[in-house]
Every structure is written in structure tokens, then in C-alpha cells.
PDB file of N, CA and C in Angstrom:
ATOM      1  N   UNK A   1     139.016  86.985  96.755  1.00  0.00           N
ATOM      2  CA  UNK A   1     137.833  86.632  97.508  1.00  0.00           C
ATOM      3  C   UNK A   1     136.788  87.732  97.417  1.00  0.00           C
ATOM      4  N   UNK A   2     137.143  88.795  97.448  1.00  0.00           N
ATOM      5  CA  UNK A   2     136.104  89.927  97.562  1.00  0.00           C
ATOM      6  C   UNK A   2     135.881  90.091  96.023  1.00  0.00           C
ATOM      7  N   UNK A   3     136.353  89.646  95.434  1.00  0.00           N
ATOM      8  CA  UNK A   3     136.248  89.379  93.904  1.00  0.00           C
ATOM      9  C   UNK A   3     134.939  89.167  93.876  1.00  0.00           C
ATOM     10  N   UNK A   4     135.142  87.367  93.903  1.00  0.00           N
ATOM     11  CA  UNK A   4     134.143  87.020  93.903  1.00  0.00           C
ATOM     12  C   UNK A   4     132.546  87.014  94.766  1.00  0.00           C
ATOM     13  N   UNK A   5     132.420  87.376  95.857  1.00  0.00           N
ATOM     14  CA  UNK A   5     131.587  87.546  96.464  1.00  0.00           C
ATOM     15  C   UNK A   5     130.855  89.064  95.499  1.00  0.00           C
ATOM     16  N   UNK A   6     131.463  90.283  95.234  1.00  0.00           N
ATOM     17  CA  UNK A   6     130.799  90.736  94.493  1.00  0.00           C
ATOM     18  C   UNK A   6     130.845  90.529  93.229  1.00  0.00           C
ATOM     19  N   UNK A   7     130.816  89.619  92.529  1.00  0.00           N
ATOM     20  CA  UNK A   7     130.174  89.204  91.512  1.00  0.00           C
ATOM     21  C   UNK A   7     128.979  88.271  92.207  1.00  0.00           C
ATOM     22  N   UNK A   8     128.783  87.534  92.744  1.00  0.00           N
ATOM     23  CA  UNK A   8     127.537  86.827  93.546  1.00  0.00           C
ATOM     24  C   UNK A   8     126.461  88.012  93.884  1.00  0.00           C
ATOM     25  N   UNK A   9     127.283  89.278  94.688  1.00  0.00           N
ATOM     26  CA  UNK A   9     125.989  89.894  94.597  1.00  0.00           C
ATOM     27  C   UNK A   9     125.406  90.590  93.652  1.00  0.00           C
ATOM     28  N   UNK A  10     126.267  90.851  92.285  1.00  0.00           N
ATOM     29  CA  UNK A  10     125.380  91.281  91.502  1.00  0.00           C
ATOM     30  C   UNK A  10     124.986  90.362  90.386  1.00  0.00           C
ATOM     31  N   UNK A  11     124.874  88.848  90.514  1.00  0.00           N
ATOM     32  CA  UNK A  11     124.293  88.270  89.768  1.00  0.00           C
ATOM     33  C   UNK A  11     123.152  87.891  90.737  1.00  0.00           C
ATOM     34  N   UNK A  12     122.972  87.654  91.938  1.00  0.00           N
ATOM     35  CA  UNK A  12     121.786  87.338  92.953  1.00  0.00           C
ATOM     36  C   UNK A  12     120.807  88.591  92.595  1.00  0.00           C
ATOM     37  N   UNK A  13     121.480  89.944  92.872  1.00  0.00           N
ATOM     38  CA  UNK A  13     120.939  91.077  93.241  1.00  0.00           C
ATOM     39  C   UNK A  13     121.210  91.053  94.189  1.00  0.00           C
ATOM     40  N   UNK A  14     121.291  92.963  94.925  1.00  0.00           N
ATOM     41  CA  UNK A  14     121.124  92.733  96.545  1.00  0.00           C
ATOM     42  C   UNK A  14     119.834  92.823  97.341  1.00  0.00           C
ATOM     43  N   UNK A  15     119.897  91.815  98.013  1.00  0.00           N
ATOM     44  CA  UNK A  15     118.400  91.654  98.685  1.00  0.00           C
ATOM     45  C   UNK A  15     118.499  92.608 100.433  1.00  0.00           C
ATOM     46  N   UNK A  16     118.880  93.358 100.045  1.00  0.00           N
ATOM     47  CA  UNK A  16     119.811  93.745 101.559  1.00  0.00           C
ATOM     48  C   UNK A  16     119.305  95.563 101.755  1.00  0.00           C
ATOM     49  N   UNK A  17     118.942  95.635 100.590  1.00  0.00           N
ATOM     50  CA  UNK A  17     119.151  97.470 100.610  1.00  0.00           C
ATOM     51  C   UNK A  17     117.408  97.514 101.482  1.00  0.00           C
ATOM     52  N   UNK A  18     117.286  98.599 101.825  1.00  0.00           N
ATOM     53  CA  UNK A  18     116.041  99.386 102.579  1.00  0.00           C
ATOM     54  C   UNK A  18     114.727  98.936 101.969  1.00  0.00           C
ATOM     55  N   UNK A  19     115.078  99.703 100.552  1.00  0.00           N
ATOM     56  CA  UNK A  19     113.714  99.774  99.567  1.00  0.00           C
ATOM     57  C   UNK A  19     113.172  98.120  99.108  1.00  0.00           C
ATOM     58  N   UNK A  20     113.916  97.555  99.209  1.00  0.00           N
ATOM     59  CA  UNK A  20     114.032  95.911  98.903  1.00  0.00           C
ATOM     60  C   UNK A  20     113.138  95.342  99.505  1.00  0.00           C
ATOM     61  N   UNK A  21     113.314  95.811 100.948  1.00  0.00           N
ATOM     62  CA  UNK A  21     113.209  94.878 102.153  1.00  0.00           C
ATOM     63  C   UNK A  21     111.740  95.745 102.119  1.00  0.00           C
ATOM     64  N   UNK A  22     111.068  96.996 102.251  1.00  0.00           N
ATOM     65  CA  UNK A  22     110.350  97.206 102.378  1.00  0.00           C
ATOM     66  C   UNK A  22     109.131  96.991 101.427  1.00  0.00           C
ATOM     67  N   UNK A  23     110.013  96.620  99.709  1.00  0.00           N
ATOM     68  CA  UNK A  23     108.664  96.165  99.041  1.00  0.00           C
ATOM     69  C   UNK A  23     108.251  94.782  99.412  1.00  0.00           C
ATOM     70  N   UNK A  24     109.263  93.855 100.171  1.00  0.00           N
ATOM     71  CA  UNK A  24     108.738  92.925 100.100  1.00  0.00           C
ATOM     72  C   UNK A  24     107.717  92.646 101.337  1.00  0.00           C
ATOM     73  N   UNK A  25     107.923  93.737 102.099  1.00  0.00           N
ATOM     74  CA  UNK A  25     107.102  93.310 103.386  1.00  0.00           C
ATOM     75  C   UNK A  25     105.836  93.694 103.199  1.00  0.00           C
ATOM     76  N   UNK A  26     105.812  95.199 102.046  1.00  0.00           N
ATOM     77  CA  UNK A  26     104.428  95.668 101.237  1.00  0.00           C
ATOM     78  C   UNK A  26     104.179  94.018 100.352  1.00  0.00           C
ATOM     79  N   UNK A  27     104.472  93.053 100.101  1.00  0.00           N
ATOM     80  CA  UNK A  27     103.896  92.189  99.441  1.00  0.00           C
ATOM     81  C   UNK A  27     103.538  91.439 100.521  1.00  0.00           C
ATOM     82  N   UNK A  28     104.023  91.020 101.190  1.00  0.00           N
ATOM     83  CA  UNK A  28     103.210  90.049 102.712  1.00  0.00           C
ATOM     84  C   UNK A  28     101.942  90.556 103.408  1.00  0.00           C
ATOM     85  N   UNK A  29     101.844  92.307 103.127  1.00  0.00           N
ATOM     86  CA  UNK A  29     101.122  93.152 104.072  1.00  0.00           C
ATOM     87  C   UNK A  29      99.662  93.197 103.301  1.00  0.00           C
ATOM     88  N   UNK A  30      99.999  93.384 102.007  1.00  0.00           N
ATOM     89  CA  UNK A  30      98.632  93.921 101.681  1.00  0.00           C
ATOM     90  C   UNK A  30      98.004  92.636 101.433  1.00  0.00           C
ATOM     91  N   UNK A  31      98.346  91.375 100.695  1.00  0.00           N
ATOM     92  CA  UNK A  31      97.258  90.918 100.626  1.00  0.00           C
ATOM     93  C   UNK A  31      96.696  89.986 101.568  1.00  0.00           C
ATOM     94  N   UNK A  32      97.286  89.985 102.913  1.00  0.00           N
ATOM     95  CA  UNK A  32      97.261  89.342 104.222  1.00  0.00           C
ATOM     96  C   UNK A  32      96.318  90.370 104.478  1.00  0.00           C
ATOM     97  N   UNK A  33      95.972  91.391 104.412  1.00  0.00           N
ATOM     98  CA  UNK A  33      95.159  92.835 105.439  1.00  0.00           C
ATOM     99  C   UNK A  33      93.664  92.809 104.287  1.00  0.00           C
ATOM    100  N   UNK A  34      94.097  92.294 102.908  1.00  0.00           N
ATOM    101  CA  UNK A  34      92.546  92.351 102.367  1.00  0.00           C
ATOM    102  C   UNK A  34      92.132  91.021 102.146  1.00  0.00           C
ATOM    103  N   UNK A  35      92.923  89.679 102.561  1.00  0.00           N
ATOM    104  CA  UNK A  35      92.419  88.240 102.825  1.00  0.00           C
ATOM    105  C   UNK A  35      91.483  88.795 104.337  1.00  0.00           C
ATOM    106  N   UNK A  36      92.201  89.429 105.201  1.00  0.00           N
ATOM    107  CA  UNK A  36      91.641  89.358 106.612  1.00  0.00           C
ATOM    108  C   UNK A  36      90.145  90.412 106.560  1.00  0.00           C
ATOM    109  N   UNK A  37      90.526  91.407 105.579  1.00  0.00           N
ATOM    110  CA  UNK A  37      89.215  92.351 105.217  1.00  0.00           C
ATOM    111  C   UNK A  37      87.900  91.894 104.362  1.00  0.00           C
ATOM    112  N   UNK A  38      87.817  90.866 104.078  1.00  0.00           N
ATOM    113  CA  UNK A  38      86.834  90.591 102.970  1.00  0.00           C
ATOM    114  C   UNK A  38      85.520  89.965 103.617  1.00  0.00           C
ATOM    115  N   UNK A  39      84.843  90.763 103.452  1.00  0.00           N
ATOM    116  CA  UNK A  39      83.298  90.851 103.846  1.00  0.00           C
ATOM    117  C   UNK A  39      83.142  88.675 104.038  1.00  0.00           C
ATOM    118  N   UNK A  40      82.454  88.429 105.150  1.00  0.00           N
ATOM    119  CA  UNK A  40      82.064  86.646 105.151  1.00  0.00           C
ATOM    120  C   UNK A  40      80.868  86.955 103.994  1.00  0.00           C
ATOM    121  N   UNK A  41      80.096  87.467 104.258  1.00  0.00           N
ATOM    122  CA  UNK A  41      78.757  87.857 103.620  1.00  0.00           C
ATOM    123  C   UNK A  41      78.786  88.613 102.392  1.00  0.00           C
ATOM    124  N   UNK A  42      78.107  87.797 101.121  1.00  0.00           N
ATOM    125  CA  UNK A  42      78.492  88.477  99.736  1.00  0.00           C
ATOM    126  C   UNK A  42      77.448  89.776  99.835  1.00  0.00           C
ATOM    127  N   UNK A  43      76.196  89.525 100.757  1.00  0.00           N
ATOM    128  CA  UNK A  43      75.357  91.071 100.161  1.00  0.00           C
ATOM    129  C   UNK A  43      76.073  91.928 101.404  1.00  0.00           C
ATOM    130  N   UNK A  44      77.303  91.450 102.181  1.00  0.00           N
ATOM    131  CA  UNK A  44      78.248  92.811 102.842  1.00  0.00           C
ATOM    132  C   UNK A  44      78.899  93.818 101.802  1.00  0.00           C
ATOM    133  N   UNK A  45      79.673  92.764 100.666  1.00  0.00           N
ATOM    134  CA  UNK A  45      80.663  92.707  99.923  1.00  0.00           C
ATOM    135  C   UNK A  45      79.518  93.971  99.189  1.00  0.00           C
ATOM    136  N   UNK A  46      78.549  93.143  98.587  1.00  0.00           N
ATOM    137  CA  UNK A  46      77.869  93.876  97.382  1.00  0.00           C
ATOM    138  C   UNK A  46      77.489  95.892  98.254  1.00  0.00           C
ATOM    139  N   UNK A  47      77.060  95.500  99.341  1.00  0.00           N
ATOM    140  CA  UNK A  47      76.559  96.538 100.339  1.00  0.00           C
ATOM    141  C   UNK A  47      78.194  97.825 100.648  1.00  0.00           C
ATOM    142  N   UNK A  48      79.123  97.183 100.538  1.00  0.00           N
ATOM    143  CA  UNK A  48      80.200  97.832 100.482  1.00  0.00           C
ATOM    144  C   UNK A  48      80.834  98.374  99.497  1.00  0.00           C
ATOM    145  N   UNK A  49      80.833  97.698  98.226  1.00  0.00           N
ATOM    146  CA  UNK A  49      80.887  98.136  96.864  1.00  0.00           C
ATOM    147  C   UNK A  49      80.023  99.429  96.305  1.00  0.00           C
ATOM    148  N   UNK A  50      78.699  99.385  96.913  1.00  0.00           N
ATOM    149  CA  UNK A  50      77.943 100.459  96.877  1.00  0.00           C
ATOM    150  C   UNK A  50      78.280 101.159  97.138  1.00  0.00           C
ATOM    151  N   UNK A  51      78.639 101.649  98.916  1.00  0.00           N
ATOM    152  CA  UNK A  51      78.903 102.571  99.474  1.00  0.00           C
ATOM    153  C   UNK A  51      80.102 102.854  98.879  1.00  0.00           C
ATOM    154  N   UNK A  52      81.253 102.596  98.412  1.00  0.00           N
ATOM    155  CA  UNK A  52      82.281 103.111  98.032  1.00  0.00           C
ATOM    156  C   UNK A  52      82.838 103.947  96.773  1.00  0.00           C
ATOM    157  N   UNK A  53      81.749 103.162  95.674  1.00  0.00           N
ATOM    158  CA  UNK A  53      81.742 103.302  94.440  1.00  0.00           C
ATOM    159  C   UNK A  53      80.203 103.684  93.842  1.00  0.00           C
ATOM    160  N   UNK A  54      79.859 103.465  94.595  1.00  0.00           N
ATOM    161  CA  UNK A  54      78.141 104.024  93.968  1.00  0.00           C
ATOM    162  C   UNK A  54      77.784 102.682  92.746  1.00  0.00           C
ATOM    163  N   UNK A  55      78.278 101.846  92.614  1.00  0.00           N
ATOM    164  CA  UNK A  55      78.431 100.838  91.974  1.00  0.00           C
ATOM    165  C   UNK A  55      76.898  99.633  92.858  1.00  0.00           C
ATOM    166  N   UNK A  56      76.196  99.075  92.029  1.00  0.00           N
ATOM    167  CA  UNK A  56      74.974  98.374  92.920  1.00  0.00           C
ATOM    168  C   UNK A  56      75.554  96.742  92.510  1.00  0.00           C
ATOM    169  N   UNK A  57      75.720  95.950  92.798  1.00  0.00           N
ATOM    170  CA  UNK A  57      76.101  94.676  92.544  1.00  0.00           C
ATOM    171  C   UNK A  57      74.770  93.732  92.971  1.00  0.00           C
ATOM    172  N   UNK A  58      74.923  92.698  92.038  1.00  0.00           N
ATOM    173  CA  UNK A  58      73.894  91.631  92.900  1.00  0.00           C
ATOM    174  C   UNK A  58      74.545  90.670  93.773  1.00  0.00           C
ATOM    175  N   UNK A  59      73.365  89.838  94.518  1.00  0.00           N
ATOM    176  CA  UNK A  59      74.605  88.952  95.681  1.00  0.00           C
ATOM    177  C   UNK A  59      75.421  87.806  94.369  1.00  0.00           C
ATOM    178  N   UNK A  60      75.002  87.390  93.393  1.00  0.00           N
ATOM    179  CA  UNK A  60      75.620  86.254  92.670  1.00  0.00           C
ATOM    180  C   UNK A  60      76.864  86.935  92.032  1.00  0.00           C
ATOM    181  N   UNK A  61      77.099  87.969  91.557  1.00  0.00           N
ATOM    182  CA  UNK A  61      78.124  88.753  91.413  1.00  0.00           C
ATOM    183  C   UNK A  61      78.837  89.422  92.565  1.00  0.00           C
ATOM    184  N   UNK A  62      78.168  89.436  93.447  1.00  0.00           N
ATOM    185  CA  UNK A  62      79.323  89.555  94.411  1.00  0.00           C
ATOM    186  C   UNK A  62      79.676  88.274  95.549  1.00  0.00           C
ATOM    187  N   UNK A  63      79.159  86.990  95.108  1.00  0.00           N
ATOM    188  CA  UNK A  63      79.326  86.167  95.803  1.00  0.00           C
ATOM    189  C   UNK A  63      81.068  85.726  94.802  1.00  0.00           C
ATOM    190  N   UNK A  64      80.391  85.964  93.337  1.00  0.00           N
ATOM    191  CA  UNK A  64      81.603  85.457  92.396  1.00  0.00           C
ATOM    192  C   UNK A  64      83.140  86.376  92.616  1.00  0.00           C
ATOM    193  N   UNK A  65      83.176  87.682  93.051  1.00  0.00           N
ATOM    194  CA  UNK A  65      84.081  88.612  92.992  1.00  0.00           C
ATOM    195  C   UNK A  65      84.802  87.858  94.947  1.00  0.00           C
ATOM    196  N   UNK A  66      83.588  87.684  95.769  1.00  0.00           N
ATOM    197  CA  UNK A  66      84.362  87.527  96.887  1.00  0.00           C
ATOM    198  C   UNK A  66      85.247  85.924  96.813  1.00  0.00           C
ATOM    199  N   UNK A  67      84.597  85.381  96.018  1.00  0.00           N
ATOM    200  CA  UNK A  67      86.027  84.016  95.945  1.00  0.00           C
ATOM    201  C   UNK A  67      86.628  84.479  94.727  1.00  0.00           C
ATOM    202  N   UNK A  68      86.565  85.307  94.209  1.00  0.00           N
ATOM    203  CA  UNK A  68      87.706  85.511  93.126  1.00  0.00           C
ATOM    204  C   UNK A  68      89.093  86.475  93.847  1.00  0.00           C
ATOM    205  N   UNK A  69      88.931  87.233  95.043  1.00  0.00           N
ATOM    206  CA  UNK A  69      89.458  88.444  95.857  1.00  0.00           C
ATOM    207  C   UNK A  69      90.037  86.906  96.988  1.00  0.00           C
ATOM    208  N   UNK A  70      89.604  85.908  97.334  1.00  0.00           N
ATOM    209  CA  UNK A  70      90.185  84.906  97.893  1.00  0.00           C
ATOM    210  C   UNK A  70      90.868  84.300  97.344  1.00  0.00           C
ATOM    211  N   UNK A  71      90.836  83.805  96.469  1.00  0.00           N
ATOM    212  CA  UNK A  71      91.528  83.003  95.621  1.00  0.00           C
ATOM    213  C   UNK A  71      92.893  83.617  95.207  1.00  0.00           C
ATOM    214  N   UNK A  72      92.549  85.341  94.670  1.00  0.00           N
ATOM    215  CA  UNK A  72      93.662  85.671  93.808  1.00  0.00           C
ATOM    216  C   UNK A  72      94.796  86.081  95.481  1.00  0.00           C
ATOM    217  N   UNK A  73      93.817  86.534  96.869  1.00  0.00           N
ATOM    218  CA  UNK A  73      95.094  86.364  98.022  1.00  0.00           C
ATOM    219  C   UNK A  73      95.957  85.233  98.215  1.00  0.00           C
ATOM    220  N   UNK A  74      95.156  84.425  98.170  1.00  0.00           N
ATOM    221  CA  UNK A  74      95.896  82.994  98.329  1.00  0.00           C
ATOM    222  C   UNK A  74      96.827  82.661  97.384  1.00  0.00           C
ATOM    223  N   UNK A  75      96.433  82.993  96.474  1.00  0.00           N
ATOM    224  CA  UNK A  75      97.260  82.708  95.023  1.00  0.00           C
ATOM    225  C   UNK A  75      98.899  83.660  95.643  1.00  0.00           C
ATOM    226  N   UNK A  76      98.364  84.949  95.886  1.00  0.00           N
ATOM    227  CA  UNK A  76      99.758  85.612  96.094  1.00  0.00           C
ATOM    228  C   UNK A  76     100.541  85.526  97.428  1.00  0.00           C
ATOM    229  N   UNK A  77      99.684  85.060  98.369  1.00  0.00           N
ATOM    230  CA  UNK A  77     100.738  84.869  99.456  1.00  0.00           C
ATOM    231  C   UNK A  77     101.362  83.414  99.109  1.00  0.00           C
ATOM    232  N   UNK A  78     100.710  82.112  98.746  1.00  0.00           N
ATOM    233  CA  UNK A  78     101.523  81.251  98.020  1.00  0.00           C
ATOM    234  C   UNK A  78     102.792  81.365  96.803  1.00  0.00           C
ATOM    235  N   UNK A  79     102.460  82.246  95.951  1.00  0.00           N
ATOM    236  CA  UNK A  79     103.713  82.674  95.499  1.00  0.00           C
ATOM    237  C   UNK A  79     105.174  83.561  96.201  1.00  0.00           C
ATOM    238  N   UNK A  80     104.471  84.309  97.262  1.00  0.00           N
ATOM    239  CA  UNK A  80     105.922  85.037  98.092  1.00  0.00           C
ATOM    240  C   UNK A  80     106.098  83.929  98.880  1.00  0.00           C
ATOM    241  N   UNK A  81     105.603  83.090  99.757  1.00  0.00           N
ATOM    242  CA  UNK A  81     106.055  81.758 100.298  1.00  0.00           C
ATOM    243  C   UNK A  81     107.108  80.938  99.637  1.00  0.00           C
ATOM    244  N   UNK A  82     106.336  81.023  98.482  1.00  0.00           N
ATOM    245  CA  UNK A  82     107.286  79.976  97.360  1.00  0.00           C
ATOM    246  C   UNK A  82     108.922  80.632  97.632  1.00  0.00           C
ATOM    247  N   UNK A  83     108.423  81.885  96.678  1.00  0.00           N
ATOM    248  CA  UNK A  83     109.475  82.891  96.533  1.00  0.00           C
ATOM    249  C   UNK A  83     110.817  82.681  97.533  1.00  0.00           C
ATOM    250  N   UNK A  84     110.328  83.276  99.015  1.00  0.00           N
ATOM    251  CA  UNK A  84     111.289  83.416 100.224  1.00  0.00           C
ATOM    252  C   UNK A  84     111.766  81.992 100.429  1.00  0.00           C
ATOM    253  N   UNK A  85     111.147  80.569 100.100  1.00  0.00           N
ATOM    254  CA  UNK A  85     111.750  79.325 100.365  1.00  0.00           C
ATOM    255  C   UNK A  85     112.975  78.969  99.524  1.00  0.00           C
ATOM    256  N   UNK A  86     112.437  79.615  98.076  1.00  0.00           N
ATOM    257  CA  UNK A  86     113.293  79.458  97.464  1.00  0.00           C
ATOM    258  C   UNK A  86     115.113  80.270  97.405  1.00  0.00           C
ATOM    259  N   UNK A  87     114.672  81.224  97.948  1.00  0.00           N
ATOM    260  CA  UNK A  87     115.598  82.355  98.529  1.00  0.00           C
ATOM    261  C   UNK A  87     116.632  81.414  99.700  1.00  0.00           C
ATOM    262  N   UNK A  88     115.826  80.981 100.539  1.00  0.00           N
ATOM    263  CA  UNK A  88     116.140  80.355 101.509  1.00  0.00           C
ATOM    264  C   UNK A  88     117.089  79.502 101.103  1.00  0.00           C
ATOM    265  N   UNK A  89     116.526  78.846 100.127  1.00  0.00           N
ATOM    266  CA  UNK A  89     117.531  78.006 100.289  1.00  0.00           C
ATOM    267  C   UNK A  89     118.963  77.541  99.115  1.00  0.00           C
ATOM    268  N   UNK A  90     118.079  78.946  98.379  1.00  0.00           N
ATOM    269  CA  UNK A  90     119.953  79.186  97.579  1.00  0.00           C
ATOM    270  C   UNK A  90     120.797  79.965  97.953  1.00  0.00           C
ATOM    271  N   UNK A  91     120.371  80.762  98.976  1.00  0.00           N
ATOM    272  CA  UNK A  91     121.563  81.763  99.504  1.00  0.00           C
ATOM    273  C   UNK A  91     122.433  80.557 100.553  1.00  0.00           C
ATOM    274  N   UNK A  92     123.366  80.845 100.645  1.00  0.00           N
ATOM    275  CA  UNK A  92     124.471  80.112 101.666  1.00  0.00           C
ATOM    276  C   UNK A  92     124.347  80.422 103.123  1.00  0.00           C
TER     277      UNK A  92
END
């Protein structure tokens, strides 16, 4: 029995150790904190880009970068969603 259970965990992987658990919560965290950070207003976005980078943007380029910075959050919290369902529901 203990046989087999570790062979399960090292064909699963272990999802159990510290560092594991903490990259995955760094994947829930960040792009939840820069979905919630992103300027409503593209000449914020463009006005912030400045200040940070010395970089001058126009609003149509930064109207295009602020749904591209939405899109690609959404994109990734839909994939760890996916991810953990799928987790869900092959572990026993």
C-alpha cells in the first residue's frame, strides 16, 4: 500500500510542499492586485507610464495596452481556475 501511494505521488508531483503552495498563491495574487490596479482612465494609464518610466504614451496607445493588461489578467486567472478545478477533481 505505501507502495503504491508513493508512486502516485511522484507521478502527480507533490502539491503539498511550502514552496508549491506559495507559488501558487503568488499566481492568484499578482494578477488579481494588477486586474484591481489598472488605471479606469487610459490618459491615467498613459499619465502613469510617464511618471514611472519617463516613457510619454498617447491616450489610443494607452487605451490599447489597458485592455491588453485586462485581457491578458483575465486570461490568467481563468487558466489557474481551470488549473485548481482540474486538480480538484483528479485528486481522490
Amino acid at each position: 500500500m505505501k507502495t503504491k501511494s508513493r508512486k502516485l505521488c511522484k507521478i502527480r508531483g507533490d502539491y503539498g510542499s511550502l514552496g508549491r503552495r506559495a507559488a501558487d498563491l503568488a499566481g492568484w495574487i499578482v494578477p488579481s492586485a494588477i486586474l484591481a490596479l489598472v488605471p479606469k482612465c487610459p490618459m491615467c494609464l498613459a499619465a502613469y507610464i510617464a511618471v514611472w518610466t519617463g516613457l510619454g504614451l498617447s491616450v489610443a496607445v494607452a487605451t490599447n495596452l489597458r485592455v491588453l493588461i485586462i485581457v491578458m489578467c483575465v486570461i490568467s486567472l481563468l487558466f489557474l481556475a481551470a488549473r485548481r478545478t482540474r486538480r480538484s477533481i483528479a485528486w481522490p
